[in-house]
Protein backbone atom coordinates (compact mmCIF):
# COMPACT_ATOMS: atom_id res chain seq x y z
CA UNK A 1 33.39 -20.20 7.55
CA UNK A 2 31.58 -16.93 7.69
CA UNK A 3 32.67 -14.23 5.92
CA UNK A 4 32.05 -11.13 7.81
CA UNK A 5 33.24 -8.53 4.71
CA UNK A 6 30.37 -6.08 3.27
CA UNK A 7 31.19 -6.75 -0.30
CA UNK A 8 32.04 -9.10 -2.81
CA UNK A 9 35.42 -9.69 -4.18
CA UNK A 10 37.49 -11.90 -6.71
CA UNK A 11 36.14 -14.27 -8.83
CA UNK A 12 33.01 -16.00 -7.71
CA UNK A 13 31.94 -12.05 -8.08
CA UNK A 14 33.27 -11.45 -11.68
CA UNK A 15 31.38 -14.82 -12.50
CA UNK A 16 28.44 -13.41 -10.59
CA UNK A 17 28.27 -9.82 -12.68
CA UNK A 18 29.58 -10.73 -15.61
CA UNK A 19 27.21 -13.87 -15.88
CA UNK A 20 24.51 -14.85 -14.11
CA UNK A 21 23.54 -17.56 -15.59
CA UNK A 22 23.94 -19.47 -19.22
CA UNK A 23 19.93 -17.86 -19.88
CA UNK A 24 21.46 -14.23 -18.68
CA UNK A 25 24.40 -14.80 -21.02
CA UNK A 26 22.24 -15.65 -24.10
CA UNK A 27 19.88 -12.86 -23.67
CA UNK A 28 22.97 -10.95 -23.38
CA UNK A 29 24.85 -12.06 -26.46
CA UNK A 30 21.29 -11.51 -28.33
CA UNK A 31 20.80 -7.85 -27.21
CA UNK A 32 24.35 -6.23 -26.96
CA UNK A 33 23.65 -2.82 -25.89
CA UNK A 34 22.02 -4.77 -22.66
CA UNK A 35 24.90 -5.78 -20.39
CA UNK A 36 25.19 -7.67 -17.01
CA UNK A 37 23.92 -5.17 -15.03
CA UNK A 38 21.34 -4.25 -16.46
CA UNK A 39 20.20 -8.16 -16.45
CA UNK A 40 20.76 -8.13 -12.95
CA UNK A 41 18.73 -5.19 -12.38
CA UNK A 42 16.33 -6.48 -14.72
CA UNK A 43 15.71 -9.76 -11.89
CA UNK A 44 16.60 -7.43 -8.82
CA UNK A 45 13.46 -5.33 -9.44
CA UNK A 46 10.80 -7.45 -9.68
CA UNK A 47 8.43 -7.47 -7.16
CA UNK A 48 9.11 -10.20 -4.76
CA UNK A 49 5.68 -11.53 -5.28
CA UNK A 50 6.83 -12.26 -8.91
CA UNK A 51 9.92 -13.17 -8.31
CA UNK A 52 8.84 -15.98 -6.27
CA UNK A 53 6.03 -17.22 -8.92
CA UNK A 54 8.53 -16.92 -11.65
CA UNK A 55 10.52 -19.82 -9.70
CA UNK A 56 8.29 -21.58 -8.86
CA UNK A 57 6.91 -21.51 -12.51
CA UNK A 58 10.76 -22.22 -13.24
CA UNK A 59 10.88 -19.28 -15.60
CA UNK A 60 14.01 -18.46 -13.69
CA UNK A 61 15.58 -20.48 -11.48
CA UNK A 62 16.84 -19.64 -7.76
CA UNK A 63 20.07 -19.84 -9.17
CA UNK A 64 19.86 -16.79 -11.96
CA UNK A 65 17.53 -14.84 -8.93
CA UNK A 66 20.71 -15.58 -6.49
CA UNK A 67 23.62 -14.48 -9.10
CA UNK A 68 21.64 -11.26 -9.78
CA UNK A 69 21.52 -10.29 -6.53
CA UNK A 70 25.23 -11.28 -5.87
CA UNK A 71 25.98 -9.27 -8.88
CA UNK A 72 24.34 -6.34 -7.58
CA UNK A 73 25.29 -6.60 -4.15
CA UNK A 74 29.10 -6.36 -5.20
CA UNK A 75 28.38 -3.17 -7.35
CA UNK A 76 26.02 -1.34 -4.58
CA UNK A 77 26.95 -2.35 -1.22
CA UNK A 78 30.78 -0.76 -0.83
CA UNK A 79 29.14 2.56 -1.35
CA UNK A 80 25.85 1.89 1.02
CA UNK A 81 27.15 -0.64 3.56
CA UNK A 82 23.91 -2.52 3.74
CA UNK A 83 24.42 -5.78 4.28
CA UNK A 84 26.85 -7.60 6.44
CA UNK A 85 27.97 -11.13 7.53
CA UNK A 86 27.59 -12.18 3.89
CA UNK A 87 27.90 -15.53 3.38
CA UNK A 88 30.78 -16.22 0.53
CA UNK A 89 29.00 -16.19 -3.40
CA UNK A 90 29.84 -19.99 -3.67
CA UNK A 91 27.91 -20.55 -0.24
CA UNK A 92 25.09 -17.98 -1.26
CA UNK A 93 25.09 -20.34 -4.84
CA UNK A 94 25.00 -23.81 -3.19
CA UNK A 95 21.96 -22.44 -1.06
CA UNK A 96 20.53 -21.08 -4.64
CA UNK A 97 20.84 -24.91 -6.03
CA UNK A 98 19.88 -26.57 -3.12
CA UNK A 99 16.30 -24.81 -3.63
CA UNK A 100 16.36 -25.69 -7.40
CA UNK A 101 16.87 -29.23 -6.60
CA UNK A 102 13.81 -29.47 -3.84
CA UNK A 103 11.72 -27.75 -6.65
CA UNK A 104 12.15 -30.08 -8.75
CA UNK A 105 11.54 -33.01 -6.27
CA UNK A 106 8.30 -31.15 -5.62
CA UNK A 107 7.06 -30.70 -8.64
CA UNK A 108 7.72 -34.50 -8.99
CA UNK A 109 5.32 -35.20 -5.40
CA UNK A 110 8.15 -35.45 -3.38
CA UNK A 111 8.92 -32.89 -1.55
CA UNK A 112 7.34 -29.20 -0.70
CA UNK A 113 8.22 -25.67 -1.04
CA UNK A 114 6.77 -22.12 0.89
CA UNK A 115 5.88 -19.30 -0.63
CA UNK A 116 9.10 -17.51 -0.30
CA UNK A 117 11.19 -20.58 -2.16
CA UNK A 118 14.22 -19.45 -3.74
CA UNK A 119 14.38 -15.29 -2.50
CA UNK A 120 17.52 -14.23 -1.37
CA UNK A 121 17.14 -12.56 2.07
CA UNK A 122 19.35 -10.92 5.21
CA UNK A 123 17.93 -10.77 8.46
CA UNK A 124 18.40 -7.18 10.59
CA UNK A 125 20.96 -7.59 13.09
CA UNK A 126 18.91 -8.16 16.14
CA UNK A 127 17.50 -11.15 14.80
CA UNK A 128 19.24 -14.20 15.73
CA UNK A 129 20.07 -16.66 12.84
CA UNK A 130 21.81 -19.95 13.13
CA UNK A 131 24.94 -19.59 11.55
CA UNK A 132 25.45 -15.49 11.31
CA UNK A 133 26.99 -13.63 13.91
CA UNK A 134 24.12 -11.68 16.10
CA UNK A 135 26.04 -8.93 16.96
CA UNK A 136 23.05 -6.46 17.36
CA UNK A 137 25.48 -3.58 15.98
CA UNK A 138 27.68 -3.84 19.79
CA UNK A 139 31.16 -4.50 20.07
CA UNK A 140 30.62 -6.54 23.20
CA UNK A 141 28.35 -9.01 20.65
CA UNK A 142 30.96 -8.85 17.67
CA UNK A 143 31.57 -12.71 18.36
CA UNK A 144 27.95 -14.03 19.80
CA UNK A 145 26.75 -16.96 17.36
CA UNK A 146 23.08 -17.73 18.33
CA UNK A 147 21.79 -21.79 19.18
CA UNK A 148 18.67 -20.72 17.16
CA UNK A 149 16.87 -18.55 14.93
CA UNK A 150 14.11 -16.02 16.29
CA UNK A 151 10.57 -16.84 15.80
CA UNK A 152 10.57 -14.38 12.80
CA UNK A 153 13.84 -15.76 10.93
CA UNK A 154 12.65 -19.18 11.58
CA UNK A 155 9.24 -18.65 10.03
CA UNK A 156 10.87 -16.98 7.29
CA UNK A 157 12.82 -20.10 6.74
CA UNK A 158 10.60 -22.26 6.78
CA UNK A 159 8.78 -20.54 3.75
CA UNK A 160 11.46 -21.00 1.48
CA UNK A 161 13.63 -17.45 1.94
CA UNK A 162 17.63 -18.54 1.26
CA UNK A 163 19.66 -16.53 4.45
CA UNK A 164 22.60 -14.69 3.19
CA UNK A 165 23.95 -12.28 5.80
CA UNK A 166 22.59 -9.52 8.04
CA UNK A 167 21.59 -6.35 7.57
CA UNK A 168 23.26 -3.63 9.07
CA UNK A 169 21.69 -1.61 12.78
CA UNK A 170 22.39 1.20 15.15
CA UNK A 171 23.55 -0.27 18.72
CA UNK A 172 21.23 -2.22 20.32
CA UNK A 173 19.07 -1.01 17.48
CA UNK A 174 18.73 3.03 19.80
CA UNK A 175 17.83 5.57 17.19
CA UNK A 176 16.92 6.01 13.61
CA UNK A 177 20.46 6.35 12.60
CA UNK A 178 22.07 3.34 11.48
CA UNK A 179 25.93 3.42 12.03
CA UNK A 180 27.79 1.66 14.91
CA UNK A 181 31.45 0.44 15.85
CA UNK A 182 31.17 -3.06 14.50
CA UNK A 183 30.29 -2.99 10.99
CA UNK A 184 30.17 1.51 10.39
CA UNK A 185 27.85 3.85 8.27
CA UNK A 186 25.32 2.90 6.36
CA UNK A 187 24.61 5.22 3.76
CA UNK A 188 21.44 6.37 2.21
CA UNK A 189 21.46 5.07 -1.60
CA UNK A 190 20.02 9.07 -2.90
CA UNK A 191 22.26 10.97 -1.40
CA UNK A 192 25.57 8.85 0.61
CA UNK A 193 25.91 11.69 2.00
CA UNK A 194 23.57 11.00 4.25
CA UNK A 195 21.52 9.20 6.64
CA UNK A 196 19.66 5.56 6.07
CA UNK A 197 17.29 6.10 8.95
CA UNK A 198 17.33 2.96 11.85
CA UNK A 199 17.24 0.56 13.23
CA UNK A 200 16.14 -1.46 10.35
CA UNK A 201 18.50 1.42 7.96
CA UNK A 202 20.52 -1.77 6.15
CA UNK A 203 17.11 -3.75 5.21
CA UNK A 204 15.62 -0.20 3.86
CA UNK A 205 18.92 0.29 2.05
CA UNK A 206 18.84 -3.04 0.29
CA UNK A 207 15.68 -3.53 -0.70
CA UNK A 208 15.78 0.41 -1.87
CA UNK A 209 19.19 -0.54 -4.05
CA UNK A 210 17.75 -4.35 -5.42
CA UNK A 211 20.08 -5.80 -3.36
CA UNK A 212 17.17 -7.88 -1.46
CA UNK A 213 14.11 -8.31 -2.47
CA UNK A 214 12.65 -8.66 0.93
CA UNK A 215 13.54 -7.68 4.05
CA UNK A 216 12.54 -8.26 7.48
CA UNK A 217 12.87 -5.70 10.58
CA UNK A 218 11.32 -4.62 14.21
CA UNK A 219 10.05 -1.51 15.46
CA UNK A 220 10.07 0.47 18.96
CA UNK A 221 9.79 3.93 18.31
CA UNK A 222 9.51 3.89 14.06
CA UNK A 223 12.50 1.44 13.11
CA UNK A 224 10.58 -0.49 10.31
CA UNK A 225 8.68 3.25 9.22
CA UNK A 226 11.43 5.91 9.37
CA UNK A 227 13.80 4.09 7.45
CA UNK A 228 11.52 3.16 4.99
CA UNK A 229 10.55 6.61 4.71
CA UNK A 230 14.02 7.98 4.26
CA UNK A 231 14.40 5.45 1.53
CA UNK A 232 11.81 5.32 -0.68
CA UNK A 233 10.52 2.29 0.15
CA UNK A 234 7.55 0.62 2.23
CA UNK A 235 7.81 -0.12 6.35
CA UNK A 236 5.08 -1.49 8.27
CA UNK A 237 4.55 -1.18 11.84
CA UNK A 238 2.11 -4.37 12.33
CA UNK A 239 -0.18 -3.99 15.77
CA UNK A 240 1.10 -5.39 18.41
CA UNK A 241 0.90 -9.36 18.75
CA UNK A 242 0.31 -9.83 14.69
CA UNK A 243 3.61 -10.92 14.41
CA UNK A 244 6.22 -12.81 16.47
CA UNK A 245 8.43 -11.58 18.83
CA UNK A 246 9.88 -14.80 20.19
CA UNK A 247 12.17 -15.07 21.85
CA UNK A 248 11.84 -11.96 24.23
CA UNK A 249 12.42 -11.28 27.68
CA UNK A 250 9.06 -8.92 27.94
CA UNK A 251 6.18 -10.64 26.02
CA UNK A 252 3.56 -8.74 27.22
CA UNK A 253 4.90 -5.16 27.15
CA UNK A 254 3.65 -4.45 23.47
CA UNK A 255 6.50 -1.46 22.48
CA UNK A 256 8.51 -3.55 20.33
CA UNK A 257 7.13 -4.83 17.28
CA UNK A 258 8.36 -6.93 14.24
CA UNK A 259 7.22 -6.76 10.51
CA UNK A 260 8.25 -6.78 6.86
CA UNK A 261 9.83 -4.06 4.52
CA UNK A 262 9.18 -3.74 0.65
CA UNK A 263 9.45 -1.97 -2.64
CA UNK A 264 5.61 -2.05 -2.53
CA UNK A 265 2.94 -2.46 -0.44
CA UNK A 266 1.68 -5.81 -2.11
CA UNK A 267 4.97 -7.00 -1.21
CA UNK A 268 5.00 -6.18 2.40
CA UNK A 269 1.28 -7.84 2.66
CA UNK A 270 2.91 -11.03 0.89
CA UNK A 271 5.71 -10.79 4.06
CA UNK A 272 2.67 -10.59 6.47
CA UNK A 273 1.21 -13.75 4.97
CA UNK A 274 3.99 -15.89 5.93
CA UNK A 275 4.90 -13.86 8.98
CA UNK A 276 1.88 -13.33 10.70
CA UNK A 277 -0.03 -15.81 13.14
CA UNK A 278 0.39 -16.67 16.58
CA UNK A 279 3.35 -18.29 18.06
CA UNK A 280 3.67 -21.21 21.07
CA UNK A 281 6.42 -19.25 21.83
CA UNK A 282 5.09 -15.53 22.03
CA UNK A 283 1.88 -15.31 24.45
CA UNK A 284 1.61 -11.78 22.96
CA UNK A 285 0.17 -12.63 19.93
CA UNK A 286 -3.24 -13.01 18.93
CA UNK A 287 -5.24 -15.62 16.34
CA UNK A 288 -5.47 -14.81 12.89
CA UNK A 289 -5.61 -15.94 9.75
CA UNK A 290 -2.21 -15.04 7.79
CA UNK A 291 -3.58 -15.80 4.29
CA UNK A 292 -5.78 -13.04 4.15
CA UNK A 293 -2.50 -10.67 3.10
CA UNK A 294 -2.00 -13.09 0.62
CA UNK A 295 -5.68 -11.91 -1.46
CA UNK A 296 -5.48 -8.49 -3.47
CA UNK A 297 -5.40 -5.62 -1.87
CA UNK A 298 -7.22 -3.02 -4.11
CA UNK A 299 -10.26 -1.76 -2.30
CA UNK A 300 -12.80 1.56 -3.21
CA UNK A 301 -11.87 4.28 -0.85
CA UNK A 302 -14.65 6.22 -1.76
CA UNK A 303 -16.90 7.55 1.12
CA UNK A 304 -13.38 6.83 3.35
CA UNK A 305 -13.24 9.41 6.87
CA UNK A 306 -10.06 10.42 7.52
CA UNK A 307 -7.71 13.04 9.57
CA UNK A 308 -5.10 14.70 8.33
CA UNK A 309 -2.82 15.85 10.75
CA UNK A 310 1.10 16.09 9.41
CA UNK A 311 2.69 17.74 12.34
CA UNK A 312 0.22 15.85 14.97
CA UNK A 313 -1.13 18.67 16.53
CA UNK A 314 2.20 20.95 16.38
CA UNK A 315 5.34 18.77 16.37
CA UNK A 316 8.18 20.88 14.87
CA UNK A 317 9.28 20.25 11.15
CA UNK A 318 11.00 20.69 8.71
CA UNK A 319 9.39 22.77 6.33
CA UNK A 320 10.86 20.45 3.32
CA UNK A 321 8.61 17.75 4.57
CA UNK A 322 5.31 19.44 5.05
CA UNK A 323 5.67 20.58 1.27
CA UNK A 324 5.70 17.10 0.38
CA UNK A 325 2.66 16.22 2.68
CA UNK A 326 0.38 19.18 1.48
CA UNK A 327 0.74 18.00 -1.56
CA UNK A 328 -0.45 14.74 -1.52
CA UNK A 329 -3.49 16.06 0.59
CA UNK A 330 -5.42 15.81 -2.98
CA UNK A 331 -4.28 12.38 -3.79
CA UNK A 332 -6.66 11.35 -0.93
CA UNK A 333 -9.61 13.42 -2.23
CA UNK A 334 -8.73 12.82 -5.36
CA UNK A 335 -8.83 8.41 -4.08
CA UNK A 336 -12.75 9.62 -2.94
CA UNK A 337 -11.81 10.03 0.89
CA UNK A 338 -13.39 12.44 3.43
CA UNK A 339 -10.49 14.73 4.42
CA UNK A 340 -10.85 16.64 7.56
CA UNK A 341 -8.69 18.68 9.60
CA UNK A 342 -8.50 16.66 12.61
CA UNK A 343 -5.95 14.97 15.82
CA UNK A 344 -6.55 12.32 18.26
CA UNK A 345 -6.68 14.49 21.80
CA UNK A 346 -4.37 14.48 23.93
CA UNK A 347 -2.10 12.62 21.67
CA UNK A 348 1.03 14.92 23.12
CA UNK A 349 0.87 12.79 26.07
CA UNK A 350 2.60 9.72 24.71
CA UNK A 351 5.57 11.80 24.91
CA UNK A 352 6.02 10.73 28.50
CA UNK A 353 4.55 7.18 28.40
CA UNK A 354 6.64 6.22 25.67
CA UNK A 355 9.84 8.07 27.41
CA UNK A 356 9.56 6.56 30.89
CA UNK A 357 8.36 2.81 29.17
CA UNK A 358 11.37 2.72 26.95
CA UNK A 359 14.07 4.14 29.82
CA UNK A 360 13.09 1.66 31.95
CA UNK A 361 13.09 -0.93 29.55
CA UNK A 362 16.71 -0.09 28.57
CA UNK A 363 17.52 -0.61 32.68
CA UNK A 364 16.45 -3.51 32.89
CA UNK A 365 17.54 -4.94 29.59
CA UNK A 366 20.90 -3.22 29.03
CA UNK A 367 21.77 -2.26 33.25
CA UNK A 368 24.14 -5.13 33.58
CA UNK A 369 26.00 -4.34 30.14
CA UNK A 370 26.39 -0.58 31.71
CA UNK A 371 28.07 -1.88 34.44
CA UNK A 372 30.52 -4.64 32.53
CA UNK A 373 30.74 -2.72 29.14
CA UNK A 374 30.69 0.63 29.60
CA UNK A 375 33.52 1.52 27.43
CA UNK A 376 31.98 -0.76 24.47
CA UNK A 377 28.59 1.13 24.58
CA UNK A 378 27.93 4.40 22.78
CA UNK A 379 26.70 7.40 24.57
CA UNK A 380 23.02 7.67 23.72
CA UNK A 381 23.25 3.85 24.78
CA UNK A 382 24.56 4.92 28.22
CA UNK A 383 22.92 8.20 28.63
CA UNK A 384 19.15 6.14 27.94
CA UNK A 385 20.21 3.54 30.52
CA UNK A 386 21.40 5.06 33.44
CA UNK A 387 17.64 7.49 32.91
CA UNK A 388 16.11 3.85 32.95
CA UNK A 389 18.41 3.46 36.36
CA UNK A 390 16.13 6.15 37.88
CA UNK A 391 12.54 5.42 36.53
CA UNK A 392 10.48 4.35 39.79
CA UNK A 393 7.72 1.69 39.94
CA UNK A 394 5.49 4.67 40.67
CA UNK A 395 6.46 6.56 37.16
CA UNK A 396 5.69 2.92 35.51
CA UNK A 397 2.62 2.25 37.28
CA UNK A 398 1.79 6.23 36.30
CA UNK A 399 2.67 5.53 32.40
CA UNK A 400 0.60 2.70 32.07
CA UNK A 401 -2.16 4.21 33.11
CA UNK A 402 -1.92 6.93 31.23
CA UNK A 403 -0.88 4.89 27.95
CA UNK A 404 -4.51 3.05 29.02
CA UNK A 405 -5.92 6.29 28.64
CA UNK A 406 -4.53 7.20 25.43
CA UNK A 407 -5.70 4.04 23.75
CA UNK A 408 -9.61 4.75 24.42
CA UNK A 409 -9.42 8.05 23.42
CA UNK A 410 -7.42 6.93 20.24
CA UNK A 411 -10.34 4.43 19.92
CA UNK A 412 -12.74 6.52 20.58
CA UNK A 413 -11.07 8.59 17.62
CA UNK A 414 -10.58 6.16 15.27
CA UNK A 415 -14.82 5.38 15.12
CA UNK A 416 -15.17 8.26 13.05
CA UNK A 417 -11.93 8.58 11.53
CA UNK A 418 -10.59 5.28 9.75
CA UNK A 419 -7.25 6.50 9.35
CA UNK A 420 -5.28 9.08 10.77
CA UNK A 421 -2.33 10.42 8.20
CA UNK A 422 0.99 12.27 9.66
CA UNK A 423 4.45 12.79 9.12
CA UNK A 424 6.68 9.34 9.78
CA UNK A 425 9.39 11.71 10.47
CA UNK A 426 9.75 15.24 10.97
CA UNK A 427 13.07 15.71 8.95
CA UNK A 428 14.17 14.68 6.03
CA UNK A 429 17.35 12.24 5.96
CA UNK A 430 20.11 14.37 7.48
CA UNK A 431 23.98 14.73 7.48
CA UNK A 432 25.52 10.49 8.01
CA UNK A 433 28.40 11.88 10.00
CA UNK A 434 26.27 13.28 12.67
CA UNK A 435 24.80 11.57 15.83
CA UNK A 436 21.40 12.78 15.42
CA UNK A 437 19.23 15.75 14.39
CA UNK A 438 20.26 18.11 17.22
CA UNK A 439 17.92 20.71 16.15
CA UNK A 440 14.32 20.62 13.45
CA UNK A 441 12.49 23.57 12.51
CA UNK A 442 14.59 25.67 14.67
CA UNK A 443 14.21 24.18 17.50
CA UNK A 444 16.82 22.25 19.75
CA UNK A 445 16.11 19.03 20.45
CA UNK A 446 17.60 17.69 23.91
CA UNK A 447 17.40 13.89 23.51
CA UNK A 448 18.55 11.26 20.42
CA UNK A 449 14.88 10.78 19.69
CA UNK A 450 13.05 13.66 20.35
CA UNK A 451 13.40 14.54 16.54
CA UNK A 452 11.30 11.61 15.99
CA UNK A 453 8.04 11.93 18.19
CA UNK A 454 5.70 11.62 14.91
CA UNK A 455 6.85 8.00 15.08
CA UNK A 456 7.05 7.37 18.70
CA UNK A 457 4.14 8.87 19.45
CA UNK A 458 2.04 6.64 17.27
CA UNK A 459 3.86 3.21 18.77
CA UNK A 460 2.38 4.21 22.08
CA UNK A 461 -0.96 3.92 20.83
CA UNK A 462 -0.07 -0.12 19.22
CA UNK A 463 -1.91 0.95 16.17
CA UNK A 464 -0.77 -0.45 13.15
CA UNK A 465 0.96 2.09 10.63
CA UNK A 466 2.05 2.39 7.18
CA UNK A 467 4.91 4.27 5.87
CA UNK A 468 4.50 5.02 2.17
CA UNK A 469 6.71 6.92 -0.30
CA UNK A 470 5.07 9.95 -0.46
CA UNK A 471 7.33 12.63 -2.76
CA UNK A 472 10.74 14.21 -3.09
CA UNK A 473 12.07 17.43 -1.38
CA UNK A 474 13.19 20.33 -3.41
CA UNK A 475 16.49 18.63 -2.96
CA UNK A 476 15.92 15.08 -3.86
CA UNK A 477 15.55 13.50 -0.51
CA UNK A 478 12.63 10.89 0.15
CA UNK A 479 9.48 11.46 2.08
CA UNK A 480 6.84 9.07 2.96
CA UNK A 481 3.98 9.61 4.60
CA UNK A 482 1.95 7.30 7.67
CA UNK A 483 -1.08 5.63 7.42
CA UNK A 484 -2.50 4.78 10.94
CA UNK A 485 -5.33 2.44 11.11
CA UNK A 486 -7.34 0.87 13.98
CA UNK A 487 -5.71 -1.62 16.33
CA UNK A 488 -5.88 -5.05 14.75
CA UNK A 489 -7.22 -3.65 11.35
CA UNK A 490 -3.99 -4.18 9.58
CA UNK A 491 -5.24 -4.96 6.41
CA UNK A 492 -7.90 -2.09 5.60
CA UNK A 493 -4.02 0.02 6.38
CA UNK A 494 -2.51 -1.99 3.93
CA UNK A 495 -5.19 -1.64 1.42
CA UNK A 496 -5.52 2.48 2.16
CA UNK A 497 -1.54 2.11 1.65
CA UNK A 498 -1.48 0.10 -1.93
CA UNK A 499 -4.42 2.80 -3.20
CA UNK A 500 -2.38 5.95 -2.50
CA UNK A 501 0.77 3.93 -4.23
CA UNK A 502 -1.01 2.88 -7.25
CA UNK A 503 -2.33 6.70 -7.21
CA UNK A 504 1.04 8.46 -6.33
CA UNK A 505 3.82 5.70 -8.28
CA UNK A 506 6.53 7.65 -6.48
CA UNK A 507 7.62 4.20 -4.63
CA UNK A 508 8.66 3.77 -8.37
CA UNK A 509 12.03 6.12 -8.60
CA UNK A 510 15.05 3.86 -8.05
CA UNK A 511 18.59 5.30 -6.45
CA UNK A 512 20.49 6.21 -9.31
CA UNK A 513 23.31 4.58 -7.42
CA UNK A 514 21.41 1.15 -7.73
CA UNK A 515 20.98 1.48 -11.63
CA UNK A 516 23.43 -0.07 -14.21
């Protein structure tokens, strides 16, 4: 049966913190002032990238990965409310031996294992998975159970990743604020006091807290970027039609992206590498080789162009997060790149493309739950919908065009600039009891995403971008920073990305609330 609770309870958890394995209990009786916790951080924190190699080296075992991660999900997640739809520990264990047991046969010819074998994983909310409930953070889904996984889940299945729940998502996945009626808040692990960012806010939250070690998550207007920024963690906005999107009712329409999350950017590369790749299924998506995110990733920026433009050309902020920026200006001269003062023109204008796209997308996606479900849906939800109601072909036709535009300029741009950095959001995480930022910089904002137009304004242009811990504000909140490459060049982002993290380290600082 599926056990929809957030956290852990009774015994199989007490065996889970207390011992996670007979080889945690020895190294535990040997060194006394190190206690279960600490062991399970001790797993929890590797890089996925070891993790994996470690089992299948059998230096630890998907069981002892699996029990960490139980342990630590019972301490963290009642005070985050990450992850939900958790599978009971016994269920999460039998998966755990199930793997050890097909290792084994493989290392004896008989069988095969991915590269993900053995990692512990929860899939965001709007993904379906056979055998969670896909609620997509609404009421009127509370009780949906999928007939099959998404193109992503599967794929992440079938590389060896061990499905233990869900992570948690705003409704419908509208806005970077991830609470809703189903499952509640979820908190951000520096400061519960306030927000995790959205949509993908429980996937940032785990992997952030070592509850996950992976995570997967999708992107419209900066759901895989602004809550990794908020968290202190890596999101990656892949270009459109590097990674699957099946099954979807509007292949072709680009907006909505999928990709991984990470502690690191190595990490999110080694998602990419099982991720990535055309799909029967997906006509949106383009041929590529998926290993190549699997091959280091250091590269010599020296000699690199790039613009630096934090505010894009204006946007208001919050001073808290500029400081942050300005400071890492340096880091970039400092890697050997050619800083300039610079903004793609006529950027400003994806304002209204991505507006009118995404309106009428809600109409025709969410029109007949307006009618039925009114009551169920919150009021952004509604508000965004019935604007979609009113959107003419005209207006679509107009946006298009215009979002045509934008792209060759951006092109046009990007040949003598090979990145473009900026703000991934223009606040800093904000109160978790509010609805959204209502005003930034001191000015009012009159929409539930207007605070976030240095994210949407970069999905219009389906470039791929990076967010990137980038510093601390003067009161301990996370800020990354975003990394926007060339359409299609996702790897030279990923390699600009791991260069300013080995530089910077900042990815490095752990939620005190995570630690034993």
């Amino acid at each position: 049966m599926m056990n929809r609770r957030t956290f852990l309870q009774t015994s199989a958890v007490a065996t889970a913190a207390g011992a996670l394995t007979s080889r945690l209990e020895s190294a535990a009786a040997s060194q006394s002032t190190i206690n279960g916790a600490t062991m399970a951080n001790d797993i929890c924190f590797l890089s996925a990238r070891e993790m994996a190699a470690q089992i299948a080296r059998r230096k630890l075992s998907a069981r002892e990965v699996m029990a960490a991660h139980l342990a630590q999900i019972a301490r963290v997640n009642p005070k985050v409310n990450a992850i939900v739809a958790k599978l009971d520990d016994a269920q999460c264990l039998a998966l755990a031996d199930d793997a050890d047991k097909k290792l084994a046969r493989a290392k004896s010819g008989n069988a095969k294992v991915g590269p993900l074998h053995g990692l512990p994983i929860a899939h965001k909310d709007l993904e379906a998975a056979i055998g969670f409930p896909w609620t997509r953070g609404s009421l009127i889904y509370k009780n949906d159970m999928p007939a099959e996984d998404s193109g992503l889940v599967a794929r992440l299945r079938g590389a060896g990743a061990l499905t233990i729940g869900k992570t948690n998502t705003p409704e419908f996945g509208m806005g970077s604020h991830t609470y809703n009626k189903v499952y509640g808040i979820t908190r951000n692990p520096y400061d519960p006091t306030k927000s995790a960012g959205g949509s993908s806010g429980g996937a940032a939250v785990a992997l952030a807290t070592g509850m996950l070690p992976i995570a997967d998550g999708s992107d419209f207007g900066g759901s895989l970027r602004n809550p990794g920024n908020f968290n202190n963690i890596v999101g990656f906005r892949p270009s459109v039609g590097l990674v699957t999107t099946a099954p979807t009712d509007m292949p072709h329409l680009g907006y909505s992206v999928k990709g991984p999350m990470a502690r690191t950017v190595s990490d999110v590369a080694f998602l990419l590498s099982v991720t990535a790749g055309p799909d029967s299924r997906d006509p949106g998506t383009f041929p590529i080789d998926p290993s190549i995110f699997a091959k280091p990733l250091a590269k010599n920026a020296k000699g690199v162009r790039v613009a630096w433009c934090p505010s894009l050309g204006g946007l208001p902020m919050d001073p808290r997060v500029l400081s942050v920026l300005d400071a890492q200006r340096k880091t970039f001269e400092d890697l050997g790149c050619i800083v300039e003062d610079a903004c793609p023109p006529g950027i400003a204008q994806a304002d209204e493309i991505f507006l009118t796209i995404r309106r009428w997308r809600s109409w025709a996606r969410y029109g007949a739950l307006l009618k039925d479900h009114r009551d169920k849906m919150k009021p952004e939800a509604i508000e965004e919908t019935e604007l979609g109601a009113k959107i003419t072909a005209d207006q679509v036709a107009r946006a298009m065009a215009s979002q045509a535009a934008l792209m060759q300029r951006m092109a046009v741009f990007q040949q003598k600039y090979s990145f473009l950095l900026c703000a991934v959001n223009q606040v800093p995480p904000f109160d978790a009891e509010i609805d959204w930022p209502h005003e930034v910089g001191g000015v009012k904002m009159t929409h539930y995403v207007e605070w976030m137009k240095s994210a949407c304004w970069i999905s219009t242009t389906f470039c791929p971008a990076l967010s990137v811990p980038a510093g601390f504000s003067s009161d301990g909140l996370p800020v990354g920073i975003q990394i926007v490459g060339r359409f299609r060049d996702d790897l030279s982002v990923l390699q600009m990305g791991y260069a300013f993290e080995q530089a910077t380290k900042v990815g490095l600082k752990r939620p005190p609330i995570s630690l034993a």
